[in-house]
C-alpha atoms as a PDB file:
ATOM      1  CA  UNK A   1      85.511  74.208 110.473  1.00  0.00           C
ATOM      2  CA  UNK A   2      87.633  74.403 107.178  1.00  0.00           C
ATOM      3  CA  UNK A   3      91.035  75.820 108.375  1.00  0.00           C
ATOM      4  CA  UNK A   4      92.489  74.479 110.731  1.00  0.00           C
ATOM      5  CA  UNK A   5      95.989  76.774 111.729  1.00  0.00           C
ATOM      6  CA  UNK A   6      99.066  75.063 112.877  1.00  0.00           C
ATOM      7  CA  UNK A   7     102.273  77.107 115.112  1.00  0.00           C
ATOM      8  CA  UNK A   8     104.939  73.628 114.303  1.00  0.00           C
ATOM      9  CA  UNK A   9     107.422  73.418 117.226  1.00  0.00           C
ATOM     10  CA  UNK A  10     110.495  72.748 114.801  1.00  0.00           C
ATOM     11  CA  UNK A  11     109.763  76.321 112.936  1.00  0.00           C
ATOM     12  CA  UNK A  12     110.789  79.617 114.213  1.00  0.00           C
ATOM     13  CA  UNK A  13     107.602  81.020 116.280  1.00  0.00           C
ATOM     14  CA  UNK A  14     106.213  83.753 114.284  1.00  0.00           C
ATOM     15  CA  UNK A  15     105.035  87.370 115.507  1.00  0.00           C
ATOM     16  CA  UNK A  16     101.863  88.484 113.892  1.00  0.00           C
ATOM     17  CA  UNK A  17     100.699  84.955 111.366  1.00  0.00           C
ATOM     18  CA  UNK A  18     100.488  81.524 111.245  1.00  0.00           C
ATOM     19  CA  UNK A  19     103.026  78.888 109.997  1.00  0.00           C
ATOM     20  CA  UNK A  20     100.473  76.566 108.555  1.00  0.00           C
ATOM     21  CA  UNK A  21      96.877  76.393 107.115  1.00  0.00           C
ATOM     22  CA  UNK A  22      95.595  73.249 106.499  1.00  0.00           C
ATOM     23  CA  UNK A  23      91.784  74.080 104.364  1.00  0.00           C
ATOM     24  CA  UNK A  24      89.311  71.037 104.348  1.00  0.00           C
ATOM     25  CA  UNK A  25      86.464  71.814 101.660  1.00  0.00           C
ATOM     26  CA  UNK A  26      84.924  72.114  98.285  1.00  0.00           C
ATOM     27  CA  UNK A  27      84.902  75.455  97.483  1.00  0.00           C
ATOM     28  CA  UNK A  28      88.097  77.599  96.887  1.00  0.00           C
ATOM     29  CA  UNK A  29      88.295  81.397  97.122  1.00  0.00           C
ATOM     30  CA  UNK A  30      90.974  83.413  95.476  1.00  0.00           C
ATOM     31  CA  UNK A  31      90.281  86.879  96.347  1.00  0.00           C
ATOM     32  CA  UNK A  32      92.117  90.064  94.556  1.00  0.00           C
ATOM     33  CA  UNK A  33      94.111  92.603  96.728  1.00  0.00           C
ATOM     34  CA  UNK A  34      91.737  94.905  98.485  1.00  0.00           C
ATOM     35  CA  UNK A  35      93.107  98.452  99.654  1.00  0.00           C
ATOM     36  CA  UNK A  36      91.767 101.315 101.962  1.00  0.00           C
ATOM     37  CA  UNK A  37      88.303 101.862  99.729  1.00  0.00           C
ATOM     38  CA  UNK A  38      85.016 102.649 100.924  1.00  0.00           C
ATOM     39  CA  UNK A  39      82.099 100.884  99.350  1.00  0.00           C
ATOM     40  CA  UNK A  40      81.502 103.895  98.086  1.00  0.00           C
ATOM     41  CA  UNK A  41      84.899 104.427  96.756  1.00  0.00           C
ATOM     42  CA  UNK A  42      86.183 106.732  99.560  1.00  0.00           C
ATOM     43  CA  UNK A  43      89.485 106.344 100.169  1.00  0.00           C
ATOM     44  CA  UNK A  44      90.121 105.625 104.116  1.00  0.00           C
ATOM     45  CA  UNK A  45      93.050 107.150 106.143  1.00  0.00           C
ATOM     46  CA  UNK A  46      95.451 108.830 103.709  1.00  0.00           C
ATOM     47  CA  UNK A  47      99.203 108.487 104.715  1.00  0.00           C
ATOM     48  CA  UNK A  48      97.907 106.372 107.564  1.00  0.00           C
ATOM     49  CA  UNK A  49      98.811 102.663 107.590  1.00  0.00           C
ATOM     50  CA  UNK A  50      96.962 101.565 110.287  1.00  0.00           C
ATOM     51  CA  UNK A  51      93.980 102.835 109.177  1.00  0.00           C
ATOM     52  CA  UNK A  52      94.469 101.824 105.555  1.00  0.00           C
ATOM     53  CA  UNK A  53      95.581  98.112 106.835  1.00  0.00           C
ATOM     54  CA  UNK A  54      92.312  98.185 108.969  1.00  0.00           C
ATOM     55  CA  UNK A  55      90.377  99.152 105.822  1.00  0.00           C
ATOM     56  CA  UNK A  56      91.693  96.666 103.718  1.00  0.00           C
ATOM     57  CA  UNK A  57      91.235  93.967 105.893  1.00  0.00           C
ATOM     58  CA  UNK A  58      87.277  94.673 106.362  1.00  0.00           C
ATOM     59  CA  UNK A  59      87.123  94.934 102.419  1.00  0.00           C
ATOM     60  CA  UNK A  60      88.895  91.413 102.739  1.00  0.00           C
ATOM     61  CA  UNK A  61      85.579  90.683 105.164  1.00  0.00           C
ATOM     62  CA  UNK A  62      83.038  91.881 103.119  1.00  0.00           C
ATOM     63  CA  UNK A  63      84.120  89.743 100.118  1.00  0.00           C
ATOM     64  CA  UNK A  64      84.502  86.804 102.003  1.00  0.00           C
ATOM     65  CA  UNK A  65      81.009  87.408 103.259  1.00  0.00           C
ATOM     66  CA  UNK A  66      79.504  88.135  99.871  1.00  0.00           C
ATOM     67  CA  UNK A  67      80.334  84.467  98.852  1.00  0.00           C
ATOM     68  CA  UNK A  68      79.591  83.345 102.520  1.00  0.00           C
ATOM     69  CA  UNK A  69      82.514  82.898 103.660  1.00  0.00           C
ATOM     70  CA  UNK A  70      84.267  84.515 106.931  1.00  0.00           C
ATOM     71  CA  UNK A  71      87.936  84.649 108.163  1.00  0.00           C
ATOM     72  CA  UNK A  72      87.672  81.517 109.802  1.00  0.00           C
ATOM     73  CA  UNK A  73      87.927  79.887 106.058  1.00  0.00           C
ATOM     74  CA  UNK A  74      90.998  81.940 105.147  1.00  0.00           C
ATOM     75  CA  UNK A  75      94.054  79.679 104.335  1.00  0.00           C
ATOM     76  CA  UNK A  76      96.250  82.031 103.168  1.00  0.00           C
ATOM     77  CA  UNK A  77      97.220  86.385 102.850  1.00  0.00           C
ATOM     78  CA  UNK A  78      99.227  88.076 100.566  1.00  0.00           C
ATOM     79  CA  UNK A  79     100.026  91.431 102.099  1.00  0.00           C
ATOM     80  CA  UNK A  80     101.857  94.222 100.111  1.00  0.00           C
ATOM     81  CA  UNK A  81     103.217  97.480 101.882  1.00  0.00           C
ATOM     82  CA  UNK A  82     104.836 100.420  99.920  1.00  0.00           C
ATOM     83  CA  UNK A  83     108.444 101.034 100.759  1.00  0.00           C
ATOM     84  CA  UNK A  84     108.458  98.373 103.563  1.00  0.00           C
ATOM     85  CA  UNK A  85     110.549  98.484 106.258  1.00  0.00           C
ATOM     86  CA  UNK A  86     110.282  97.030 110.055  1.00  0.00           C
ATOM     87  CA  UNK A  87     109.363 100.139 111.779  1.00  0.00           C
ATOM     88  CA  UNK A  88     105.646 100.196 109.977  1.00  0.00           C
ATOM     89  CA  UNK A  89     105.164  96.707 111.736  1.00  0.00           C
ATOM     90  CA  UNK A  90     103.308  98.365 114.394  1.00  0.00           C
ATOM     91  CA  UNK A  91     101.527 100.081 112.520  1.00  0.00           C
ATOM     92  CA  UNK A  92      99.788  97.202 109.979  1.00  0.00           C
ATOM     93  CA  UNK A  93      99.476  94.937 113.551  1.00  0.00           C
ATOM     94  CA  UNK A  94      97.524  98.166 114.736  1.00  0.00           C
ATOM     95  CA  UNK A  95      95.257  97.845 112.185  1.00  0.00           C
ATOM     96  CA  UNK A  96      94.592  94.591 111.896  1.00  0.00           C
ATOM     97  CA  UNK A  97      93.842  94.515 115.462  1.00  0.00           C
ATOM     98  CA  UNK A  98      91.253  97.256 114.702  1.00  0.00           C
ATOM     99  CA  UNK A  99      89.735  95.173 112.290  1.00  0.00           C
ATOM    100  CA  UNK A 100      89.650  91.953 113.952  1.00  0.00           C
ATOM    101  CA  UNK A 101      87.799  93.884 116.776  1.00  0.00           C
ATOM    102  CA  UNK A 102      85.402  95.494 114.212  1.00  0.00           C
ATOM    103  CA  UNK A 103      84.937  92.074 112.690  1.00  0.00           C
ATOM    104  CA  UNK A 104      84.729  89.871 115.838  1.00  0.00           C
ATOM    105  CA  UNK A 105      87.363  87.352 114.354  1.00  0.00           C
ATOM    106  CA  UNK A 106      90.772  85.953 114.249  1.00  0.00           C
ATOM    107  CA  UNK A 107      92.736  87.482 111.685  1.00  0.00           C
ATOM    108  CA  UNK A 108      96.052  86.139 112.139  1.00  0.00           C
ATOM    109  CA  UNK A 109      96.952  83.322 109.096  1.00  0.00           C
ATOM    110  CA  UNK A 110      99.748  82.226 107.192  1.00  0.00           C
ATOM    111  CA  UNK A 111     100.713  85.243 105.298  1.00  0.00           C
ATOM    112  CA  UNK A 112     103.569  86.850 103.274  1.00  0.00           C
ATOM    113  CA  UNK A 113     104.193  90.386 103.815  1.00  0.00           C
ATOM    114  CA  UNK A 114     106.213  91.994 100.548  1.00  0.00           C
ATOM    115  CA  UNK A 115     107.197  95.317  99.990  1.00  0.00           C
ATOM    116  CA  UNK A 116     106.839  97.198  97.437  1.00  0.00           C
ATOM    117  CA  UNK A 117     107.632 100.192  95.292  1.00  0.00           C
ATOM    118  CA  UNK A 118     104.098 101.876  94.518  1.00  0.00           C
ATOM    119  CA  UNK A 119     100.526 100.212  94.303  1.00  0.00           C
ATOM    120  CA  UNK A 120      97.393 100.840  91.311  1.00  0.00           C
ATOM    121  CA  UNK A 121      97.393 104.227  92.832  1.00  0.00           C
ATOM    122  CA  UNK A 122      99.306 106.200  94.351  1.00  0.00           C
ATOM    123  CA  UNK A 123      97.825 106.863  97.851  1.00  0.00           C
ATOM    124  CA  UNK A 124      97.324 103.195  98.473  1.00  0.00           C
ATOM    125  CA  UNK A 125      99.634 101.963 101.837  1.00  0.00           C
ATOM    126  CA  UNK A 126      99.036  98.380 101.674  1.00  0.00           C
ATOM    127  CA  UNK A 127      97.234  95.704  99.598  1.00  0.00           C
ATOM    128  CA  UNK A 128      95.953  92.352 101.331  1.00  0.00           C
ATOM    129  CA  UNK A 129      94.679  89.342  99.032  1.00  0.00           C
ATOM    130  CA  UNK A 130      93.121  85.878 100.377  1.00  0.00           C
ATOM    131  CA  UNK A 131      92.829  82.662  99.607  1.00  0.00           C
ATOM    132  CA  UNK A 132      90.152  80.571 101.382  1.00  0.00           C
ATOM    133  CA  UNK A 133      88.375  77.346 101.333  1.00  0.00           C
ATOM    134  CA  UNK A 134      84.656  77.281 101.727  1.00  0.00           C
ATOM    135  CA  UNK A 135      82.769  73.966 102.653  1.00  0.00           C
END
């Protein structure tokens, strides 16, 4: 395994990520902010987060796949959220939990959740980018 994910006892216990990532390999992967997109360019679940955040997450699958990598190699998530506040929580965990179902996988990693005004278009909920190390 490449990652290995680390909960440190002296640091507060986080809700929905990981403290730590600790990526063992050769091959690093910066991936660019995926969004609520089809393959086909459909957009998924307008002025629904959940189902945007769900979207986005398999897009973050896919790409990791296409270089053949999975979510078990993923060090590291950048997650951005229009006009963030703590009541959408539920809502992204929703969808990531849809996801990691769909995907069969652990999605929880070290990640930084930052809000945001607007994204590259307008209907877009949420953005999540990875970093990963391959072996």
């Amino acid at each position: 395994m490449s990652v290995q994910l680390f909960d440190p006892a002296d640091l507060p216990e986080p809700y929905g990520w990981r403290q730590l990532a600790v990526g063992t390999g050769t091959r690093m992967v910066f991936l660019s902010g995926q969004t609520a997109r089809t393959p086909s360019g459909d957009l998924v679940g307008a002025g629904d987060l959940a189902a945007q955040t769900e979207q986005a997450y398999l897009n973050v699958g896919r790409a990791l796949a296409a270089v053949g990598g999975t979510f078990d190699d993923v060090v590291r998530l950048n997650i951005y959220a229009v006009d963030w506040q703590l009541a959408k929580w539920d809502d992204v965990t929703a969808g990531v939990k849809r996801a990691a179902e769909r995907l069969g996988a652990d999605l929880v990693r070290p990640a930084t959740l930052i809000g945001v005004a607007t994204l590259a278009e307008p209907e877009f909920l949420i953005e999540v980018e990875a970093t990963a190390v391959l072996p």
